[in-house]
C-alpha atoms as a PDB file:
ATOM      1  CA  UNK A   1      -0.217  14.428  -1.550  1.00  0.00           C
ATOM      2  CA  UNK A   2      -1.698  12.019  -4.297  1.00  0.00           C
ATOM      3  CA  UNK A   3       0.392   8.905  -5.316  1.00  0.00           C
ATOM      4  CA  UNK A   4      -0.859   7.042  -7.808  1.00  0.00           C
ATOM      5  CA  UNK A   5       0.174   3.307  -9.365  1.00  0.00           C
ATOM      6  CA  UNK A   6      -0.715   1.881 -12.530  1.00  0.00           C
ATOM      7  CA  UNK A   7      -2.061  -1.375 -14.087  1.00  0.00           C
ATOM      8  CA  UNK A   8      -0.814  -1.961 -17.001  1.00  0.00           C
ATOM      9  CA  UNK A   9      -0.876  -5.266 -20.076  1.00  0.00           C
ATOM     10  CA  UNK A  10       3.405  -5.154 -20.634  1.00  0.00           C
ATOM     11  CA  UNK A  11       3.852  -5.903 -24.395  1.00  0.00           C
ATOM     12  CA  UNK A  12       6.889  -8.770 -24.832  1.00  0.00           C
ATOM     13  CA  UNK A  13      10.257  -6.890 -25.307  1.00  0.00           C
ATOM     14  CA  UNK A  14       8.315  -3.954 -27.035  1.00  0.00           C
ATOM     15  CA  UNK A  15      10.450  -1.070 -25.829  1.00  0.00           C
ATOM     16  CA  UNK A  16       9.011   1.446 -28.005  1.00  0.00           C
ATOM     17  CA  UNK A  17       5.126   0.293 -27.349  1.00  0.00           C
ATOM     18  CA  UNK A  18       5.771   0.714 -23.711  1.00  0.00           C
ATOM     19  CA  UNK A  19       7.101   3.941 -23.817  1.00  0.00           C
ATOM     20  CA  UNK A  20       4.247   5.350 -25.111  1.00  0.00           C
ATOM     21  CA  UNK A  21       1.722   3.205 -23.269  1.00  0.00           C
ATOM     22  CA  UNK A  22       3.451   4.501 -20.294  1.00  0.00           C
ATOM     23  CA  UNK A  23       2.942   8.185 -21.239  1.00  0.00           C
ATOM     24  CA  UNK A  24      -0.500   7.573 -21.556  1.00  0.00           C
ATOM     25  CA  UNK A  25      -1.067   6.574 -18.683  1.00  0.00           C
ATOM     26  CA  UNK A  26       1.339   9.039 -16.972  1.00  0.00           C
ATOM     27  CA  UNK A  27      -1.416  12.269 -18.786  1.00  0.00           C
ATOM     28  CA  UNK A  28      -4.303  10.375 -17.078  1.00  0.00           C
ATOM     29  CA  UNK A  29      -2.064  10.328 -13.825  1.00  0.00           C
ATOM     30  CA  UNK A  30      -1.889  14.652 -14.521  1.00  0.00           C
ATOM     31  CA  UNK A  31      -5.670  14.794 -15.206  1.00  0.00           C
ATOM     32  CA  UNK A  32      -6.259  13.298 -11.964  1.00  0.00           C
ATOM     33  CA  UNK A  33      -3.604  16.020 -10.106  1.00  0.00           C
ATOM     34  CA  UNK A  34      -1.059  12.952  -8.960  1.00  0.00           C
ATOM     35  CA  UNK A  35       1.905  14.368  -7.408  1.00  0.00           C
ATOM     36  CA  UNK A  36       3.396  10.657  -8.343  1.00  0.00           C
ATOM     37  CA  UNK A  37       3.229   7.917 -10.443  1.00  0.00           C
ATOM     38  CA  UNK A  38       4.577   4.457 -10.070  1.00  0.00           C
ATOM     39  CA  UNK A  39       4.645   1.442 -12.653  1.00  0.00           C
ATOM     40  CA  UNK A  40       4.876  -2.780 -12.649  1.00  0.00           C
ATOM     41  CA  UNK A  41       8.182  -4.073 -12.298  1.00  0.00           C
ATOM     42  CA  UNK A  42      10.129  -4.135 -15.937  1.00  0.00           C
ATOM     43  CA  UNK A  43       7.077  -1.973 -17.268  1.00  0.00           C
ATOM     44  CA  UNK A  44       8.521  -0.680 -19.362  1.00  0.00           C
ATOM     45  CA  UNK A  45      10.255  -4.415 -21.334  1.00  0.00           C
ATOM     46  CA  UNK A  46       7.221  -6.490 -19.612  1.00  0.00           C
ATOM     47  CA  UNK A  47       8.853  -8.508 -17.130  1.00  0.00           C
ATOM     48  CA  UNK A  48      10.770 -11.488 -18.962  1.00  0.00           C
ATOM     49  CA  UNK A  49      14.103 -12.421 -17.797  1.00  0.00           C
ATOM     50  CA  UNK A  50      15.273 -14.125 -20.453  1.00  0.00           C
ATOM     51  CA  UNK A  51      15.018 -11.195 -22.555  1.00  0.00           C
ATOM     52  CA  UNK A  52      16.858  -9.166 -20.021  1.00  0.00           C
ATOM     53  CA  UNK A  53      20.297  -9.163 -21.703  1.00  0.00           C
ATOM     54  CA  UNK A  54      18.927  -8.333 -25.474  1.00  0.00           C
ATOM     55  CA  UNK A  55      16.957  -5.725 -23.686  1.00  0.00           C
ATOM     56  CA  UNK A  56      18.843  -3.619 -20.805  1.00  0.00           C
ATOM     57  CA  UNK A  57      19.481  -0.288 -20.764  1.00  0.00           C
ATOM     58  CA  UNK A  58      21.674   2.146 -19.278  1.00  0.00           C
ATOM     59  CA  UNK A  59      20.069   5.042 -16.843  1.00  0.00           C
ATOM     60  CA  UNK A  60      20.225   7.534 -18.852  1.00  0.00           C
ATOM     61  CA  UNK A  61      18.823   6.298 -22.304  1.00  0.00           C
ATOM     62  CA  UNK A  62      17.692   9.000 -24.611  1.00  0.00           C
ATOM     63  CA  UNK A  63      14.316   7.217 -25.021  1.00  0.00           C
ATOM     64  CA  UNK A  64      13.556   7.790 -21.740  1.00  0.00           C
ATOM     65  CA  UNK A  65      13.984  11.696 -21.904  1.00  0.00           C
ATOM     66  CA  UNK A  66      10.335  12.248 -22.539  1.00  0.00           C
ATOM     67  CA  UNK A  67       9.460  11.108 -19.019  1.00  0.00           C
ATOM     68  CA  UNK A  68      11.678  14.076 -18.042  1.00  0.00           C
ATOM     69  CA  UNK A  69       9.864  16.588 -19.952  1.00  0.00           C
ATOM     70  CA  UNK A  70       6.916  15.366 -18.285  1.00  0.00           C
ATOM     71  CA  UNK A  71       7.641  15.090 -15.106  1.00  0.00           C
ATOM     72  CA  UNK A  72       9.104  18.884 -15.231  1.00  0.00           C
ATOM     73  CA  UNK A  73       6.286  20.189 -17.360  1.00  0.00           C
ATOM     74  CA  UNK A  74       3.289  18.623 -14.701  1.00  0.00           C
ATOM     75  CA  UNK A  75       5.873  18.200 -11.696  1.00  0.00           C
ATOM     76  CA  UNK A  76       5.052  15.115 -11.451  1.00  0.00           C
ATOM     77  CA  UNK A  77       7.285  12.175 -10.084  1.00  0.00           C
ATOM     78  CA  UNK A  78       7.469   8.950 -11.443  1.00  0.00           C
ATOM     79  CA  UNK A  79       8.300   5.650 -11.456  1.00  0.00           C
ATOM     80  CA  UNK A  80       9.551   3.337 -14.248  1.00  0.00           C
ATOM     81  CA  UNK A  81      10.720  -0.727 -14.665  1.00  0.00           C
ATOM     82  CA  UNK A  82      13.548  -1.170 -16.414  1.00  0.00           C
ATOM     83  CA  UNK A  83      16.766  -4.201 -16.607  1.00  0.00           C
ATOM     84  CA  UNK A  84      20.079  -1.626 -16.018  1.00  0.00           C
ATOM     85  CA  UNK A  85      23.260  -2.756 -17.093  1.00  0.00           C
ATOM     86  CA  UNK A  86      25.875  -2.030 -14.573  1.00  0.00           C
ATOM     87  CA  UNK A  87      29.676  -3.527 -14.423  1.00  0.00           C
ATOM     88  CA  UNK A  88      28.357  -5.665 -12.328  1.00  0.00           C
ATOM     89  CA  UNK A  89      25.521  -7.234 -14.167  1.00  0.00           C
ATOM     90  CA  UNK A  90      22.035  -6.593 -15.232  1.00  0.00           C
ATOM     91  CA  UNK A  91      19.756  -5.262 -12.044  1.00  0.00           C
ATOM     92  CA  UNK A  92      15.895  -5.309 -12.228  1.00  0.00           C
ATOM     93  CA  UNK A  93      15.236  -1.774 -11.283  1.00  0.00           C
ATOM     94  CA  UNK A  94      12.974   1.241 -10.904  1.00  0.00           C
ATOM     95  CA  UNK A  95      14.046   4.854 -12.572  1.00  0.00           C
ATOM     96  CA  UNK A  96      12.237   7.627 -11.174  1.00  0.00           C
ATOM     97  CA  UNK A  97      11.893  11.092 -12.902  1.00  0.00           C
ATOM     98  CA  UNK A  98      11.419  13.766 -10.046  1.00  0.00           C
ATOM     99  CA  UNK A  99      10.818  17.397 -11.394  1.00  0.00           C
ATOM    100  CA  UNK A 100      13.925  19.317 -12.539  1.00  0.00           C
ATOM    101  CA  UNK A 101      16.431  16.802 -11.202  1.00  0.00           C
ATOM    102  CA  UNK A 102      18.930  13.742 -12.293  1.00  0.00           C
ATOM    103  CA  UNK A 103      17.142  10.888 -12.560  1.00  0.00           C
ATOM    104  CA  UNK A 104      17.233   8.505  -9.420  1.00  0.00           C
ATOM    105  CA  UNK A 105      17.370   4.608  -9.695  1.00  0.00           C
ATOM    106  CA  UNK A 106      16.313   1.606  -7.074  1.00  0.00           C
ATOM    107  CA  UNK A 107      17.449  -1.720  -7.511  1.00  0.00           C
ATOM    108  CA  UNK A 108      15.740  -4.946  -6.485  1.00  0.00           C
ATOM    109  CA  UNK A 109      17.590  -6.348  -3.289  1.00  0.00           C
ATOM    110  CA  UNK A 110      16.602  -9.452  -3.086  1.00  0.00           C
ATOM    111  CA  UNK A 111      15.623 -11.361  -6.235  1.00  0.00           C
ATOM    112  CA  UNK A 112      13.985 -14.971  -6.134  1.00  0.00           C
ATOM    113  CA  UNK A 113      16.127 -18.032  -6.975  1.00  0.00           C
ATOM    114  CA  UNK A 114      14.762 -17.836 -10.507  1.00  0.00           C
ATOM    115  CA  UNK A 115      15.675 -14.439 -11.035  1.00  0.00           C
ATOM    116  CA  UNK A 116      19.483 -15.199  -9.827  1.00  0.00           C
ATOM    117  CA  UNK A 117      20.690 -16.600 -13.726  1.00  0.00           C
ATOM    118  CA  UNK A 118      19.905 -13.461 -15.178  1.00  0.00           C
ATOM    119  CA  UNK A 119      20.367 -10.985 -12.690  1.00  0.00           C
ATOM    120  CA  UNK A 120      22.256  -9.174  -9.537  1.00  0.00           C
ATOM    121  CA  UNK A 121      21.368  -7.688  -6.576  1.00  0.00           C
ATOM    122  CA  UNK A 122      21.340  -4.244  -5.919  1.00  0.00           C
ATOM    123  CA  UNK A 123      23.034  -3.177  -2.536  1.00  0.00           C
ATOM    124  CA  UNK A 124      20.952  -0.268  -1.678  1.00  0.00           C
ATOM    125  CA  UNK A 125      17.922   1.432  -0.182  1.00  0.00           C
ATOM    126  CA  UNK A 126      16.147   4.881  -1.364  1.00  0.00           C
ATOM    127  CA  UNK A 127      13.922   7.184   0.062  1.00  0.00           C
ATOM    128  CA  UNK A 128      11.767   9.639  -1.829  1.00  0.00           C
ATOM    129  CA  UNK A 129      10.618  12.436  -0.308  1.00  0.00           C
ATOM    130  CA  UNK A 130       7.296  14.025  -2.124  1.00  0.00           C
ATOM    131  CA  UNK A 131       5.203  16.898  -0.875  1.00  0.00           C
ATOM    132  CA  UNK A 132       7.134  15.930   2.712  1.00  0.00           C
ATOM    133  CA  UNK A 133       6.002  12.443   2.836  1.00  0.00           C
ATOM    134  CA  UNK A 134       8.792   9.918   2.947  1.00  0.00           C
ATOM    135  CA  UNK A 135       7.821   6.761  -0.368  1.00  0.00           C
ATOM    136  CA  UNK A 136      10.170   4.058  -0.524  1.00  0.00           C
ATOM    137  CA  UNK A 137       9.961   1.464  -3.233  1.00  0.00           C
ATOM    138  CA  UNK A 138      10.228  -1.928  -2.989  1.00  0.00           C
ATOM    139  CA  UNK A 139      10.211  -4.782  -6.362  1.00  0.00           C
ATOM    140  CA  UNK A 140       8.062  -7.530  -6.721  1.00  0.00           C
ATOM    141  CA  UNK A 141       9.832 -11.014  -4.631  1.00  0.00           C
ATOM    142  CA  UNK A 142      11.472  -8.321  -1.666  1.00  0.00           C
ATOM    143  CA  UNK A 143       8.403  -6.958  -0.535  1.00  0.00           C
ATOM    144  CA  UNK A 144       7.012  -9.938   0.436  1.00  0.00           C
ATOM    145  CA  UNK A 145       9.938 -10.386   3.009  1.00  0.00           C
ATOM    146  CA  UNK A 146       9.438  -8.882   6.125  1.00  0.00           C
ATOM    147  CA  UNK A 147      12.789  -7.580   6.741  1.00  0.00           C
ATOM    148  CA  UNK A 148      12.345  -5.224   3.469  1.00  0.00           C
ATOM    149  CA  UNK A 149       9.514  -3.723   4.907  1.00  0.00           C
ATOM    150  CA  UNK A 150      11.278  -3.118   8.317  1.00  0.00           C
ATOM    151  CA  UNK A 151      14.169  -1.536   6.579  1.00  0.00           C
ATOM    152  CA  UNK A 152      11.955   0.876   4.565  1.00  0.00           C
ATOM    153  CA  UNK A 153      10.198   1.617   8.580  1.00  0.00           C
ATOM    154  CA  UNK A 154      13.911   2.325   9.908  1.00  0.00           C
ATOM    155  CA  UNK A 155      14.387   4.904   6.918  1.00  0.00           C
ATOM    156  CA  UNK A 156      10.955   6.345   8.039  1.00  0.00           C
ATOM    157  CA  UNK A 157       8.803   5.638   5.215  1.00  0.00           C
ATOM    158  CA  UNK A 158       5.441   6.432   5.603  1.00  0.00           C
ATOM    159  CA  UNK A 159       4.119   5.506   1.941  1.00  0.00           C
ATOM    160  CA  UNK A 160       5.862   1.366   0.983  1.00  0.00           C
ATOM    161  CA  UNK A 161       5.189   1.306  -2.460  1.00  0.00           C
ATOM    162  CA  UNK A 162       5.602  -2.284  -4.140  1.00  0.00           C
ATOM    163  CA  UNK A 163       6.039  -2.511  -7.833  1.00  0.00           C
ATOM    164  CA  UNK A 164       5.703  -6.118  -8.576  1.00  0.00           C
ATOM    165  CA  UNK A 165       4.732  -8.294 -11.817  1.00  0.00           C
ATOM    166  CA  UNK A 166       2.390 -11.133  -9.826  1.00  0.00           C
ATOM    167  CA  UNK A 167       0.348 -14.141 -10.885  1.00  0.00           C
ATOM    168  CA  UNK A 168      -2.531 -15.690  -8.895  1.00  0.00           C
ATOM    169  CA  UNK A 169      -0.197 -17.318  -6.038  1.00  0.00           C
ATOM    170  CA  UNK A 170       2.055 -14.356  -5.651  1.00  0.00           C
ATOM    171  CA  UNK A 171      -1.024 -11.862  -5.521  1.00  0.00           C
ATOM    172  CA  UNK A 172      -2.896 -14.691  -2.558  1.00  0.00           C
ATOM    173  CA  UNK A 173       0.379 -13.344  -0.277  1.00  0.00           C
ATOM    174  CA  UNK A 174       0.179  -9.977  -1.598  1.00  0.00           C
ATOM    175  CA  UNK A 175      -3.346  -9.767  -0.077  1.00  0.00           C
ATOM    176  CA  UNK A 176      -2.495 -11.412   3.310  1.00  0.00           C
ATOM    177  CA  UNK A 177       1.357  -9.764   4.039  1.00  0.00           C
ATOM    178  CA  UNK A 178       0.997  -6.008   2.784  1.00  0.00           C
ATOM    179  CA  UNK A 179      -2.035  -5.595   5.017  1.00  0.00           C
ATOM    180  CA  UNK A 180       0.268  -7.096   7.971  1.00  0.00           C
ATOM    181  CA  UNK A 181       3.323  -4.985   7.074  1.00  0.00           C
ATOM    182  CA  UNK A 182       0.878  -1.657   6.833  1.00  0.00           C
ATOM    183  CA  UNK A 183      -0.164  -2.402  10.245  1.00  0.00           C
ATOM    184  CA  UNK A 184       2.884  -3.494  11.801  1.00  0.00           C
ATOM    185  CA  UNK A 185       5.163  -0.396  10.642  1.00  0.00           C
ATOM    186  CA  UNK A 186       2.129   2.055  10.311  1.00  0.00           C
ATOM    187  CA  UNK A 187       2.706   3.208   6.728  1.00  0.00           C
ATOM    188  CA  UNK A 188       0.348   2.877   3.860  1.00  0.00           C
ATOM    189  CA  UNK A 189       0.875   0.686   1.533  1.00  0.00           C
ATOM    190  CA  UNK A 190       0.668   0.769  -2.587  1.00  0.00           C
ATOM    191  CA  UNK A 191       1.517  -2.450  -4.932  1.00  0.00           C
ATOM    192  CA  UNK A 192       1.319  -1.655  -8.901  1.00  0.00           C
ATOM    193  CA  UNK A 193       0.847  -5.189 -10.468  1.00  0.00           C
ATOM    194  CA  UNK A 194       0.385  -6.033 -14.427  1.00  0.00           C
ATOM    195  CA  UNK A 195      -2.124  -7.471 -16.531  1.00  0.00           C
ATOM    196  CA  UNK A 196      -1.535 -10.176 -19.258  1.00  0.00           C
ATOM    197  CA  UNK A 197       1.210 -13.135 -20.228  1.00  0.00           C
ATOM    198  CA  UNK A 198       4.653 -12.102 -18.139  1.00  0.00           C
ATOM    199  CA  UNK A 199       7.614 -14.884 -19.084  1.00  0.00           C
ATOM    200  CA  UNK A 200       5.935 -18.004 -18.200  1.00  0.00           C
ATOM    201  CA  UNK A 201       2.865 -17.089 -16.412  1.00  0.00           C
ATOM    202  CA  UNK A 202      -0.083 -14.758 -16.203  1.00  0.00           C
ATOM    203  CA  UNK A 203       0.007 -11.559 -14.501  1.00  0.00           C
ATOM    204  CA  UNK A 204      -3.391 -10.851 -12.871  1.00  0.00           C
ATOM    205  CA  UNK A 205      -3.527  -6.983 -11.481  1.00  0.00           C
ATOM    206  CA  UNK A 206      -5.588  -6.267  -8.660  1.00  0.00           C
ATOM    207  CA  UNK A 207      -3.348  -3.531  -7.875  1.00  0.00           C
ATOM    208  CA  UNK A 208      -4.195  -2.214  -4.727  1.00  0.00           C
ATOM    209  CA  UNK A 209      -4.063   0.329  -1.851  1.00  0.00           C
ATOM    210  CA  UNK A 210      -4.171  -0.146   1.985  1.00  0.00           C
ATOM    211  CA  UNK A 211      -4.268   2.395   4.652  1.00  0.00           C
ATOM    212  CA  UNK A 212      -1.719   2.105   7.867  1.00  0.00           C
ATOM    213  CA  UNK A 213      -4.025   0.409   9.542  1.00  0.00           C
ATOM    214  CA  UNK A 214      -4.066  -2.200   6.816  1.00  0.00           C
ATOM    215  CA  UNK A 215      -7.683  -1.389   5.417  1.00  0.00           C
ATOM    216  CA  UNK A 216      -7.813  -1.912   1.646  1.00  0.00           C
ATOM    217  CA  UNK A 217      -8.819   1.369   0.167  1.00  0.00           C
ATOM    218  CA  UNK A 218      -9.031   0.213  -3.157  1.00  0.00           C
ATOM    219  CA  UNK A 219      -8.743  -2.362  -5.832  1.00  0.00           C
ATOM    220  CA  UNK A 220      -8.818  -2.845  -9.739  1.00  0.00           C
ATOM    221  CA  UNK A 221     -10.008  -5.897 -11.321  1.00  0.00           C
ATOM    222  CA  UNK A 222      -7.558  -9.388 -12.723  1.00  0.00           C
ATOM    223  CA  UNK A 223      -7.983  -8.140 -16.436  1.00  0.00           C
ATOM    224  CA  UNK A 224      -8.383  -4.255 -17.334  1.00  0.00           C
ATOM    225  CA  UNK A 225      -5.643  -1.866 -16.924  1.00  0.00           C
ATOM    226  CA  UNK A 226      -6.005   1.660 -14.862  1.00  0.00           C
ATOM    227  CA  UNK A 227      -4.993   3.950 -12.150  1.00  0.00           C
ATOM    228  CA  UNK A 228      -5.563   3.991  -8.603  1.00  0.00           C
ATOM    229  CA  UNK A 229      -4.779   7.514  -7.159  1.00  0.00           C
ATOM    230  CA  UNK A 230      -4.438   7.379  -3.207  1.00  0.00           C
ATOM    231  CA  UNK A 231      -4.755  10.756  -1.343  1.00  0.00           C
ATOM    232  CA  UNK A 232      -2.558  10.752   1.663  1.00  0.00           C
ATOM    233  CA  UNK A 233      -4.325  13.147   3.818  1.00  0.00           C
ATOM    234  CA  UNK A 234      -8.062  12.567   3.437  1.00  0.00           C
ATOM    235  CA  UNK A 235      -6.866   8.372   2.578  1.00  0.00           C
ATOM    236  CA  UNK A 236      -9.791   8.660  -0.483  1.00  0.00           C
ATOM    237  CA  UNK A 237      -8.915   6.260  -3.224  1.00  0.00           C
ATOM    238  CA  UNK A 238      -9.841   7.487  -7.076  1.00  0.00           C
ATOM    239  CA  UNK A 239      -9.855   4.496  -9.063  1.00  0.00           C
ATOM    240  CA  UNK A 240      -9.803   4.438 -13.265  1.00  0.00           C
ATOM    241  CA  UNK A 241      -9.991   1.770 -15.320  1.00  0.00           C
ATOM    242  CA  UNK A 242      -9.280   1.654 -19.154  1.00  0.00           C
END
């Protein structure tokens, strides 16, 4: 199976920008035969909380029916950011396409202390299941916190993939926990990070890929954006930057 994750610059509040930034990079996903595709947190607003209100969106927007299309048409999975209104308040959370089915949504568990005056929690794990290896997602703050990993190792995941929108300091802990976690619960580990200004600070990529052992397979750089496409059998890393 080949999961991929993608580095992308988020441009402020630009719905319609994003969109079709994110199918771009979604056909260069398909080129490279990824069975899945997964994107920053808020990819697809840029991540910017105060903005969150003007800018959320229910799960089954009409401008989001593309990503349907092209997940049925390449059967490809995949992975977007988005703020979801719900009746109980605006949740930072992932929509993923999966091939000829109803779109399936994650929301971020645990959100930091600056995240709490614009947003809720959401009150529940997922697990994806994708060429019959079990991918469970995890947003940005939460999957720096042990106990999310170990819940995603009780549901059996064998791929933890992070979708996160990181500066310098956040990425320094990526880089020393996800190895740990990888190793500790024996699952590979993905994180999907942006480039460029994100609310009040500067996103810097280095997206990255580590093995279960907690080996970094692969890396892209602090500025450009690209792909990294992880094969889970042979653990080869395909890396494209743009």
């Amino acid at each position: 199976m080949k999961i991929a994750v993608a580095q992308i610059n988020l441009l402020k509040g630009n719905v319609v920008a994003n969109i079709e930034k994110h199918i771009q990079f979604i056909k260069l996903a398909v080129l490279h035969k990824a069975d899945a595709l997964f994107f920053p947190e808020l990819s697809i607003t840029g991540y910017e909380p105060e903005l969150a209100k003007e800018l959320a969106v229910h799960v089954y927007d009409k401008r989001f029916d593309e990503f349907q299309a092209l997940s049925n048409s390449y059967n490809i999975s995949i992975g977007i950011g988005v703020p979801i209104q719900f009746s109980t308040g605006i949740q930072i959370s992932m929509i993923i396409f999966v091939p000829n089915n109803i779109r399936k949504v994650y929301s971020k568990q645990l959100l930091h202390p600056d995240e709490l005056p614009y947003f809720v929690s959401g009150d529940q794990k997922i697990v994806l299941t994708i060429e019959n290896k079990k991918i469970v997602p995890a947003i940005c703050y939460e999957s720096l916190q042990v106990e999310n990993a170990e819940q995603a190792h009780a549901l059996e995941a064998e791929i933890y993939v992070a979708s996160v929108a990181k500066a310098q300091n956040g990425i320094d802990k990526a880089e020393s926990h996800y190895p740990f976690i990888a190793r500790k619960y024996r699952m590979s580990v993905l994180m999907a990070n942006c480039v460029g200004p994100c609310d009040n600070f500067l996103s810097i990529g280095k997206s990255s890929i580590w093995n279960k052992d907690g080996r970094l397979l692969g890396q892209l750089n602090e500025t450009e954006e690209g792909i990294l496409v992880f094969d889970s059998e042979t653990e080869l890393v395909f890396a494209k930057s743009i």
